[in-house]
C-alpha atoms as a PDB file:
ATOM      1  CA  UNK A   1      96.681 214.515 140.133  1.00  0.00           C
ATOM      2  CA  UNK A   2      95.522 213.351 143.569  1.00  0.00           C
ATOM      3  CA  UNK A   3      96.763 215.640 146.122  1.00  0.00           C
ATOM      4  CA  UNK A   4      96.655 214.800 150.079  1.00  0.00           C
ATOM      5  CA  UNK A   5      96.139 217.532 153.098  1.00  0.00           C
ATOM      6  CA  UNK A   6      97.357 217.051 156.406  1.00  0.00           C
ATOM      7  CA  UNK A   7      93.699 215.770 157.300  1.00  0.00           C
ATOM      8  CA  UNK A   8      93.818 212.745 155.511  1.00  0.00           C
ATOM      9  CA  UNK A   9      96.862 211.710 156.804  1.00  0.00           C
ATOM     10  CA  UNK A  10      94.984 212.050 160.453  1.00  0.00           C
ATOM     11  CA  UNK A  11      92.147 209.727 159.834  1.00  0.00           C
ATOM     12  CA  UNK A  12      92.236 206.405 161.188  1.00  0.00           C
ATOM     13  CA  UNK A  13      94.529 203.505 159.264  1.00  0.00           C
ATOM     14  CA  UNK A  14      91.695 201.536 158.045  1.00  0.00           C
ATOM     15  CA  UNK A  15      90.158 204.551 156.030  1.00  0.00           C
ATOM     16  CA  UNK A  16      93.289 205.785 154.635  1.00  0.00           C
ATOM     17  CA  UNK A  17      94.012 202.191 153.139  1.00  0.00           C
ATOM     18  CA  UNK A  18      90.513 202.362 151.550  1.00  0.00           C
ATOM     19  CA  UNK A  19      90.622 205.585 150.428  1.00  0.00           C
ATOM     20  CA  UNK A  20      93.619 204.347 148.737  1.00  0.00           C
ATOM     21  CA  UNK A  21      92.314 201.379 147.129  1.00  0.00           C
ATOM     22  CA  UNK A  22      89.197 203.549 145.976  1.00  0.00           C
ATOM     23  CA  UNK A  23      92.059 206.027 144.254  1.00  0.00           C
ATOM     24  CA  UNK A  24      94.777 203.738 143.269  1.00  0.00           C
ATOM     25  CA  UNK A  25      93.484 200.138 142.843  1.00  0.00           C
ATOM     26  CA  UNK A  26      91.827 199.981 139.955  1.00  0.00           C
ATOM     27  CA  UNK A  27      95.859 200.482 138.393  1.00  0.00           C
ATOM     28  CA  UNK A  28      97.265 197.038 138.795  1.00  0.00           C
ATOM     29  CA  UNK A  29      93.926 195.080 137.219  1.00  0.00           C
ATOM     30  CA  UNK A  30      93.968 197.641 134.281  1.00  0.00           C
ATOM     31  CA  UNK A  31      97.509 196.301 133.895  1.00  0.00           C
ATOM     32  CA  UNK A  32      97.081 192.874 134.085  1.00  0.00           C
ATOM     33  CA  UNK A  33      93.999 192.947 132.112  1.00  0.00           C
ATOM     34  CA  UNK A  34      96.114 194.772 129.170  1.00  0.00           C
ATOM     35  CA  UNK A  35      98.719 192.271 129.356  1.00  0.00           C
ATOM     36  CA  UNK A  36      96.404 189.237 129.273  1.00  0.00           C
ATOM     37  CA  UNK A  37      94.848 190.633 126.282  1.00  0.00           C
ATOM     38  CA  UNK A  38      97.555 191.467 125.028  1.00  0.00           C
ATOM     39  CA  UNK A  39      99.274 187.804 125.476  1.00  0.00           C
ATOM     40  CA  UNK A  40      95.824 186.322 124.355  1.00  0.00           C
ATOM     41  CA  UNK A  41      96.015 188.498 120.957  1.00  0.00           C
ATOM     42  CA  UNK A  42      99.510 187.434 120.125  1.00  0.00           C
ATOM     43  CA  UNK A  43      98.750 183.686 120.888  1.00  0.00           C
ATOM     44  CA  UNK A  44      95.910 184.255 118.749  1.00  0.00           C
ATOM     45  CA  UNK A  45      98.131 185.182 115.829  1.00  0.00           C
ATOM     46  CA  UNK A  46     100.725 183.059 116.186  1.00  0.00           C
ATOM     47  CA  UNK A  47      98.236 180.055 116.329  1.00  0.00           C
ATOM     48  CA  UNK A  48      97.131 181.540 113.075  1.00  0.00           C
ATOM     49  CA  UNK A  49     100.981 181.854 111.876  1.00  0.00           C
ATOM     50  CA  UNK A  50     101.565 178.545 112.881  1.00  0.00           C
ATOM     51  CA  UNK A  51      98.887 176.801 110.626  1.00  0.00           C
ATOM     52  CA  UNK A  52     100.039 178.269 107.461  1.00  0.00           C
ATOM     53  CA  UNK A  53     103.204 176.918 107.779  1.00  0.00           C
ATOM     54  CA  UNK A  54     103.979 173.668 105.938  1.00  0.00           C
ATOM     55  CA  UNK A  55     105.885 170.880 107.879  1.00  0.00           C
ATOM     56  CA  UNK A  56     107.738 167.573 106.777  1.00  0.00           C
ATOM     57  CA  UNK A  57     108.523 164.939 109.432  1.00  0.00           C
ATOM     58  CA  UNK A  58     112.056 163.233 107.611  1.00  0.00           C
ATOM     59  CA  UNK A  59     113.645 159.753 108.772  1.00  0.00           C
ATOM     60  CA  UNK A  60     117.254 159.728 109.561  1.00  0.00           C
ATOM     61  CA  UNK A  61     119.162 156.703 109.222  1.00  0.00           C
ATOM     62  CA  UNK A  62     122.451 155.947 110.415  1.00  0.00           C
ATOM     63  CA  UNK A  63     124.927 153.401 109.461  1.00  0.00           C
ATOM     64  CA  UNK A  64     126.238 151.873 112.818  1.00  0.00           C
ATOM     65  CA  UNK A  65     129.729 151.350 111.910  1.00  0.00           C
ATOM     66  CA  UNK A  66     129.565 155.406 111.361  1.00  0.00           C
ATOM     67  CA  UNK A  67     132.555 156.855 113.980  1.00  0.00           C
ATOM     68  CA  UNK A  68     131.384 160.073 114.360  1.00  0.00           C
ATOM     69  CA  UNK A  69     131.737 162.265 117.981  1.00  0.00           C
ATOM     70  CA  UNK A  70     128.452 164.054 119.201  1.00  0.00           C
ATOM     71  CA  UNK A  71     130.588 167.264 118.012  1.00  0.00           C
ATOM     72  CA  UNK A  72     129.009 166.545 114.697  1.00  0.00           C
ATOM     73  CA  UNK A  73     125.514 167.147 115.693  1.00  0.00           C
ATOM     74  CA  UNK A  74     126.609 170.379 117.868  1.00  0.00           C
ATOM     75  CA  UNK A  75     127.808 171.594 114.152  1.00  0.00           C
ATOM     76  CA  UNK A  76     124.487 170.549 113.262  1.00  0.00           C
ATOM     77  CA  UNK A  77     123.089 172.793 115.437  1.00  0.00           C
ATOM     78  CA  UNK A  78     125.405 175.613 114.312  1.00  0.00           C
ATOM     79  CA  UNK A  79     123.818 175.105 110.731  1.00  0.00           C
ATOM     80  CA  UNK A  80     120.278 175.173 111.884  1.00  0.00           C
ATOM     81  CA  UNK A  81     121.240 178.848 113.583  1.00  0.00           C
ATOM     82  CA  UNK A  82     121.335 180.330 110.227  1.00  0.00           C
ATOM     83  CA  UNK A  83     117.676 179.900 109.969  1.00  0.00           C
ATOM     84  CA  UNK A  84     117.064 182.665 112.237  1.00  0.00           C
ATOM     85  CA  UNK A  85     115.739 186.377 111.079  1.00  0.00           C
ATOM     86  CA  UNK A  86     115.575 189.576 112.380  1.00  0.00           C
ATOM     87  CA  UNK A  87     111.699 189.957 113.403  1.00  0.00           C
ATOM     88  CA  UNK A  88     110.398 193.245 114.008  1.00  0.00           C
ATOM     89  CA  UNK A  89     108.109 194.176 116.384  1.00  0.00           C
ATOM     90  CA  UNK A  90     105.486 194.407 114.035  1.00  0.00           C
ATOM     91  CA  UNK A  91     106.465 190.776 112.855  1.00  0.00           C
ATOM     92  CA  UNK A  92     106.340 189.527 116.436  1.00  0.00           C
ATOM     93  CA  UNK A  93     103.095 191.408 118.300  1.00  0.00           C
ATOM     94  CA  UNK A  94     100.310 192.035 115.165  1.00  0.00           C
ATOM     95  CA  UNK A  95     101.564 189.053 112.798  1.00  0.00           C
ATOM     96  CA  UNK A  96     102.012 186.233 115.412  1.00  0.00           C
ATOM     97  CA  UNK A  97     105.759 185.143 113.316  1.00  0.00           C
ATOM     98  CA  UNK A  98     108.071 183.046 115.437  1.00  0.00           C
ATOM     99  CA  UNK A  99     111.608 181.553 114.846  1.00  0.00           C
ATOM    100  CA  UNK A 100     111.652 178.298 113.188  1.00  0.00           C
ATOM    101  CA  UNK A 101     110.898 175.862 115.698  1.00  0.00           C
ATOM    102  CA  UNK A 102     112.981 172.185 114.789  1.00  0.00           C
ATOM    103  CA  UNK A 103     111.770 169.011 116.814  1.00  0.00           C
ATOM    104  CA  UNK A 104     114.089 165.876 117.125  1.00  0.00           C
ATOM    105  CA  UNK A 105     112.395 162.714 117.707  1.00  0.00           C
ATOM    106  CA  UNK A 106     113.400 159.331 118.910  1.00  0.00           C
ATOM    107  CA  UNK A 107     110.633 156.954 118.592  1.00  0.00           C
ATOM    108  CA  UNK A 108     110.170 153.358 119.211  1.00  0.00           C
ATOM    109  CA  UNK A 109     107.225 151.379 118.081  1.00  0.00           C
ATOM    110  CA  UNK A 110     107.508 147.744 119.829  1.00  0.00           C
ATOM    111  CA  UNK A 111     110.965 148.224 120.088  1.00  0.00           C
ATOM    112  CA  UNK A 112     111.764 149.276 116.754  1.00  0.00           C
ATOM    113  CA  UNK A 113     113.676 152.578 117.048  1.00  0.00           C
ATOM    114  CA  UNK A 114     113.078 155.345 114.554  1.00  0.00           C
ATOM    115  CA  UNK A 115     115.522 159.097 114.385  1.00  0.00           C
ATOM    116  CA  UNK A 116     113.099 161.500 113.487  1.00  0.00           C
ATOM    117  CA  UNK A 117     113.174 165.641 112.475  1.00  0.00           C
ATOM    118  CA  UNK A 118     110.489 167.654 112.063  1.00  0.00           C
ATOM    119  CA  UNK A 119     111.081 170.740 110.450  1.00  0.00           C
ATOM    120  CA  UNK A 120     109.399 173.509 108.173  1.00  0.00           C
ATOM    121  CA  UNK A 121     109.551 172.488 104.544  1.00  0.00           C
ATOM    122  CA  UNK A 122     111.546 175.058 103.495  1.00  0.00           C
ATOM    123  CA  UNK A 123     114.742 174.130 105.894  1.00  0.00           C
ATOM    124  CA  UNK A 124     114.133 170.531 104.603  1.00  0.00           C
ATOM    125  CA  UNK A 125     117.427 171.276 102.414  1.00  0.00           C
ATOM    126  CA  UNK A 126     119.588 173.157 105.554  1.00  0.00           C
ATOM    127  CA  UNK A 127     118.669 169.949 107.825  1.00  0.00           C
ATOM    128  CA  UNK A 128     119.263 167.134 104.750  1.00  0.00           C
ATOM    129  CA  UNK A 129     122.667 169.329 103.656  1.00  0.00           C
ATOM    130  CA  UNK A 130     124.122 169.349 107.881  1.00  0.00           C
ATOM    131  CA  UNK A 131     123.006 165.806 108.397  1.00  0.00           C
ATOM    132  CA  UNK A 132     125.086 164.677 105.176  1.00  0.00           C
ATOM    133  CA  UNK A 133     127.621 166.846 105.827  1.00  0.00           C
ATOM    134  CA  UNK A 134     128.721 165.316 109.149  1.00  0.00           C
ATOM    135  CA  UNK A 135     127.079 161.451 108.519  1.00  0.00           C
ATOM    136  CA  UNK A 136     128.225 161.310 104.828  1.00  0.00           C
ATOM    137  CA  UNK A 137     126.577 157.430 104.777  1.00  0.00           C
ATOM    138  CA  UNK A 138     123.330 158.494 106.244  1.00  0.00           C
ATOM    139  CA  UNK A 139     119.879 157.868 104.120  1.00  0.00           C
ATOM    140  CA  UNK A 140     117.508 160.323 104.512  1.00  0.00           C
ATOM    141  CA  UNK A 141     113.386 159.737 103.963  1.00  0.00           C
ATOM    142  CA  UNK A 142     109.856 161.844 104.164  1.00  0.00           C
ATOM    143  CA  UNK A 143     108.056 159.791 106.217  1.00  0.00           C
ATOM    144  CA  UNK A 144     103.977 160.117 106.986  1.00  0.00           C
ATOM    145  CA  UNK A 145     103.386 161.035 111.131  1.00  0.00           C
ATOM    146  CA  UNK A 146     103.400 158.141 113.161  1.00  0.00           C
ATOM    147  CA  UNK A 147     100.990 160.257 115.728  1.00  0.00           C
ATOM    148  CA  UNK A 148      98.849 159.820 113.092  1.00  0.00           C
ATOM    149  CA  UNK A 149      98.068 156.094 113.716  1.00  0.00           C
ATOM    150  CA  UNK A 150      97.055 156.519 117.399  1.00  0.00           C
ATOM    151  CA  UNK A 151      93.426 158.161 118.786  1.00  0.00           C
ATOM    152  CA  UNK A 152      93.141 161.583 119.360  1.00  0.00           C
ATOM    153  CA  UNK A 153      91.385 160.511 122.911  1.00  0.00           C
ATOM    154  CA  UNK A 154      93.431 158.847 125.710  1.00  0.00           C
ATOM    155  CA  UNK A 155      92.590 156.357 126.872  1.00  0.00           C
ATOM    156  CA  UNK A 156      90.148 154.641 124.549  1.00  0.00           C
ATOM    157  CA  UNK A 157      89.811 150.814 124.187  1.00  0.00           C
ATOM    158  CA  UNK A 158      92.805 149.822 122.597  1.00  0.00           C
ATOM    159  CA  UNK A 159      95.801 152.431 124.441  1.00  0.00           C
ATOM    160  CA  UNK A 160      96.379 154.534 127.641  1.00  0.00           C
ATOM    161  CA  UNK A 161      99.056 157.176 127.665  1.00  0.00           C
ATOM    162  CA  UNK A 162     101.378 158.933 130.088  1.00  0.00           C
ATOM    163  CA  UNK A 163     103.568 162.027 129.123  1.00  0.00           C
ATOM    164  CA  UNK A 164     106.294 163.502 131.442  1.00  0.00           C
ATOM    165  CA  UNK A 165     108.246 167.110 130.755  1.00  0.00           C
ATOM    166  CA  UNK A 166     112.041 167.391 131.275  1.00  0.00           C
ATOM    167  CA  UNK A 167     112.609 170.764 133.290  1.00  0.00           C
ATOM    168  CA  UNK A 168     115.862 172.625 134.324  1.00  0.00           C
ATOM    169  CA  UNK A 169     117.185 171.955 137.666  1.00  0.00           C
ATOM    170  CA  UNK A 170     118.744 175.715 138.015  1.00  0.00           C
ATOM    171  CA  UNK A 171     118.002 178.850 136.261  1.00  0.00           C
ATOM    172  CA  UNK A 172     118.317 178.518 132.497  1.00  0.00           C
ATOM    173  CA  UNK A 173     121.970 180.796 132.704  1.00  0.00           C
ATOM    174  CA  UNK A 174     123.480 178.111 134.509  1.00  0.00           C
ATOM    175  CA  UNK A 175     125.100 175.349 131.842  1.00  0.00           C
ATOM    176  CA  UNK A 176     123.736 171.553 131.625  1.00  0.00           C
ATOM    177  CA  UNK A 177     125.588 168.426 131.550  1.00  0.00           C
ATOM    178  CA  UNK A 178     127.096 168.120 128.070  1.00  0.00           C
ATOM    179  CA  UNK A 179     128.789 165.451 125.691  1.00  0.00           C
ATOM    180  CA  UNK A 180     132.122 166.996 127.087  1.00  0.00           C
ATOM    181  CA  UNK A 181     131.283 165.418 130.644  1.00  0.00           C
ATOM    182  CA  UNK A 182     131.092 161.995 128.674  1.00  0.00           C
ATOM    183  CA  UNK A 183     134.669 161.411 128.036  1.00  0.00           C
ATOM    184  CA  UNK A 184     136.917 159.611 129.329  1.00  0.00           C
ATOM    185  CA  UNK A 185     139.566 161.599 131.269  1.00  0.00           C
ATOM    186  CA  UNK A 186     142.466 158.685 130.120  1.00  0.00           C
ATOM    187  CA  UNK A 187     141.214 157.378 126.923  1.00  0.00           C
ATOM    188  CA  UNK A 188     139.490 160.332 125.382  1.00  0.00           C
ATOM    189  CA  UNK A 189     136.485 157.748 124.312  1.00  0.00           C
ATOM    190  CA  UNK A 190     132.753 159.626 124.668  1.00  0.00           C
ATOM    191  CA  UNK A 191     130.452 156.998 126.375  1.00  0.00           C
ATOM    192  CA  UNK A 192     127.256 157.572 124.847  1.00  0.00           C
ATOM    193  CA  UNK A 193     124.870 159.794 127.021  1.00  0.00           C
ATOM    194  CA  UNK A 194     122.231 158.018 125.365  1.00  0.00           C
ATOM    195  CA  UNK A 195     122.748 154.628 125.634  1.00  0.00           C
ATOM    196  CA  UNK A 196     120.701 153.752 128.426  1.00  0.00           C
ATOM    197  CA  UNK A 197     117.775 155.679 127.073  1.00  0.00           C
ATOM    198  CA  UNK A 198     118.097 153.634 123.749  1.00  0.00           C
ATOM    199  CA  UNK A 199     118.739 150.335 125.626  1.00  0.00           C
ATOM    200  CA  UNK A 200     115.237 150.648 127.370  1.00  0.00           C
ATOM    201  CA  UNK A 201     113.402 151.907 124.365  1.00  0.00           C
ATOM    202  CA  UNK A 202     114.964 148.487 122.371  1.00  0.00           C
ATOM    203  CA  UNK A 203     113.091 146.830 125.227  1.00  0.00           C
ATOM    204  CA  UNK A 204     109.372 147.892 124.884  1.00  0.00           C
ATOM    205  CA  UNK A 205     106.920 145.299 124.357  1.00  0.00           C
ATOM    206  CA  UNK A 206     104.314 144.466 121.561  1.00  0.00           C
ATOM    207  CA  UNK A 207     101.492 147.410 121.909  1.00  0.00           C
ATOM    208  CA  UNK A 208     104.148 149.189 123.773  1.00  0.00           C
ATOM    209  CA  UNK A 209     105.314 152.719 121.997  1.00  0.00           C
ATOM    210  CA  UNK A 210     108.027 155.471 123.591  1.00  0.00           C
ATOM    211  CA  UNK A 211     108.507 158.637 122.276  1.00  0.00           C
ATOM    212  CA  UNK A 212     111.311 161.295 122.943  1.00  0.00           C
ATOM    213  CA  UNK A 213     110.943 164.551 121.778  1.00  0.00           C
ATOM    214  CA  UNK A 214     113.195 167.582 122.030  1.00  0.00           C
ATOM    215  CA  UNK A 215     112.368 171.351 120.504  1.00  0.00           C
ATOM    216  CA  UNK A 216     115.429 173.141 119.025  1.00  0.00           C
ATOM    217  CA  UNK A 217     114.820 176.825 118.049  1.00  0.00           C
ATOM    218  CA  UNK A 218     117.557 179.929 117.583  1.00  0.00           C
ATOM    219  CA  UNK A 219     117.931 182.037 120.398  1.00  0.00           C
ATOM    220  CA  UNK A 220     118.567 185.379 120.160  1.00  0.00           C
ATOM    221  CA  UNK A 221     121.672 187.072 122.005  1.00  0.00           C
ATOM    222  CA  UNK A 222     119.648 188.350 125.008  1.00  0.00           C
ATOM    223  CA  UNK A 223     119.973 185.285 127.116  1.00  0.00           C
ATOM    224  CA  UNK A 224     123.359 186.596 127.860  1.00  0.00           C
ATOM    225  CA  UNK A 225     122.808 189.197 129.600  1.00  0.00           C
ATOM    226  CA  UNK A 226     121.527 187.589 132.588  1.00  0.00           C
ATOM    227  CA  UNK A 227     124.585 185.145 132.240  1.00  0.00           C
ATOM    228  CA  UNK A 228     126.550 188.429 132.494  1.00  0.00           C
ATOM    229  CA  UNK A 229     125.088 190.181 135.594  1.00  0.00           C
ATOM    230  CA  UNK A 230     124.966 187.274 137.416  1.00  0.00           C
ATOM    231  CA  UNK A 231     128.699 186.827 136.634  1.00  0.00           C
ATOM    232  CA  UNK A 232     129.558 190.547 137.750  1.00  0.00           C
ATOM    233  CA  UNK A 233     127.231 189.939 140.661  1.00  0.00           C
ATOM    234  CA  UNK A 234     129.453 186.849 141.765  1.00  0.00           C
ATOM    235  CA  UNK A 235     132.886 188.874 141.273  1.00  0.00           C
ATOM    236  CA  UNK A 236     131.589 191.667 142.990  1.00  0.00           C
ATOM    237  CA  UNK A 237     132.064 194.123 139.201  1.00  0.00           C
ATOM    238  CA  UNK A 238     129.639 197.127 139.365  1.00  0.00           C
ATOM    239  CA  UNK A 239     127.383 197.407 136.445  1.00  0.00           C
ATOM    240  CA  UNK A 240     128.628 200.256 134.019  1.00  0.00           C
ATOM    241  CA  UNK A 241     124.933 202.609 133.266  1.00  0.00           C
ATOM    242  CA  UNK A 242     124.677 204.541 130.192  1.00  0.00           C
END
């Protein structure tokens, strides 16, 4: 324990400040150093998790005359969430295990548009069984990777790339813009929040491709507590401790 005497308090600013840093600053670069190692260990092992795992990339097709609201793929959704297991700490920090990790694709090749999920092959059956049970007339297909059939180096000869990251606008509490804000106040009809996005992937060229990718994985229940305290913030509620 570092103990300080009226004389040190006496000397001049710049000496107390180094004396200081001599004592005391080594602290914060032990800290960060533990954490990065500590981050750089558990992305070790989860890139390790990660590789084991077994994926299948499935085509989902869609009869057009299907009338079906986007509600059915929120209850989609709802069926993935019963993917999710309890990890323990041990699980999470030495073993590298994640949540399952879902990716919905929209491709189009030339113009040719493709739905696409990626999931682990053993939620193949809970994807396949919430698809058909909202889009009864879907056909569902293992396809191979279409990434497969570009270069690993961009550009090369033949194709240049450019890839662009959708970000939220406010902090991740606050809600975003939902099917719900498609409907029409008079009719009730939902005006397809995707429609323009298809319309210009329809238009892309020969040698053109556009991908569209989006990353669904269960959440635990700890996202709501910020929600919460920034709600009793807003009314003015004091926090209850203990």
């Amino acid at each position: 324990m570092v103990m300080f005497d009226a004389g040190f308090w006496n000397q001049s600013i710049d000496l107390i400040l180094y004396q200081l840093l001599v004592w005391f600053g080594w602290t914060p670069i032990v800290v960060v150093l533990m954490w990065g190692f500590t981050r750089m260990f558990v992305n070790n092992a989860q890139g390790k998790y990660v590789a084991g795992l077994k994926f299948v990339l499935l085509s989902i097709d869609v009869p057009s005359i299907t009338e079906q609201t986007p509600k059915a793929l929120e209850n989609l959704f709802n069926a993935m969430y019963g993917t999710k297991s309890a990890l323990t700490w041990k699980e999470i920090w030495l073993l590298g295990r994640l949540h399952p990790v879902f990716s919905f694709e929209i491709i189009s090749s030339e113009g040719y548009l493709s739905f696409l999920v990626r999931t682990q092959t053993r939620f193949r059956d809970v994807i396949e069984a919430g698809i058909y049970a909202q889009y009864p007339e879907s056909e569902i297909a293992e396809v191979e990777d279409y990434v497969k059939d570009f270069p690993d180096q961009f550009p090369d000869s033949e194709y240049e790339m450019w890839g662009g990251e959708f970000v939220l606008k406010k902090d991740w509490i606050f809600p975003i813009r939902t099917y719900v804000d498609f409907e029409d106040k008079m009719t009730g009809e939902i005006k397809d929040p995707l429609g323009q996005t298809l319309e210009q992937m329809a238009k892309m060229r020969p040698g053109e491709h556009l991908w569209f990718q989006m990353l669904v994985q269960p959440a635990t229940n700890d996202w709501s507590k910020k929600g919460v305290q920034y709600v009793n913030k807003l009314y003015g509620v004091e926090e209850k401790n203990g």
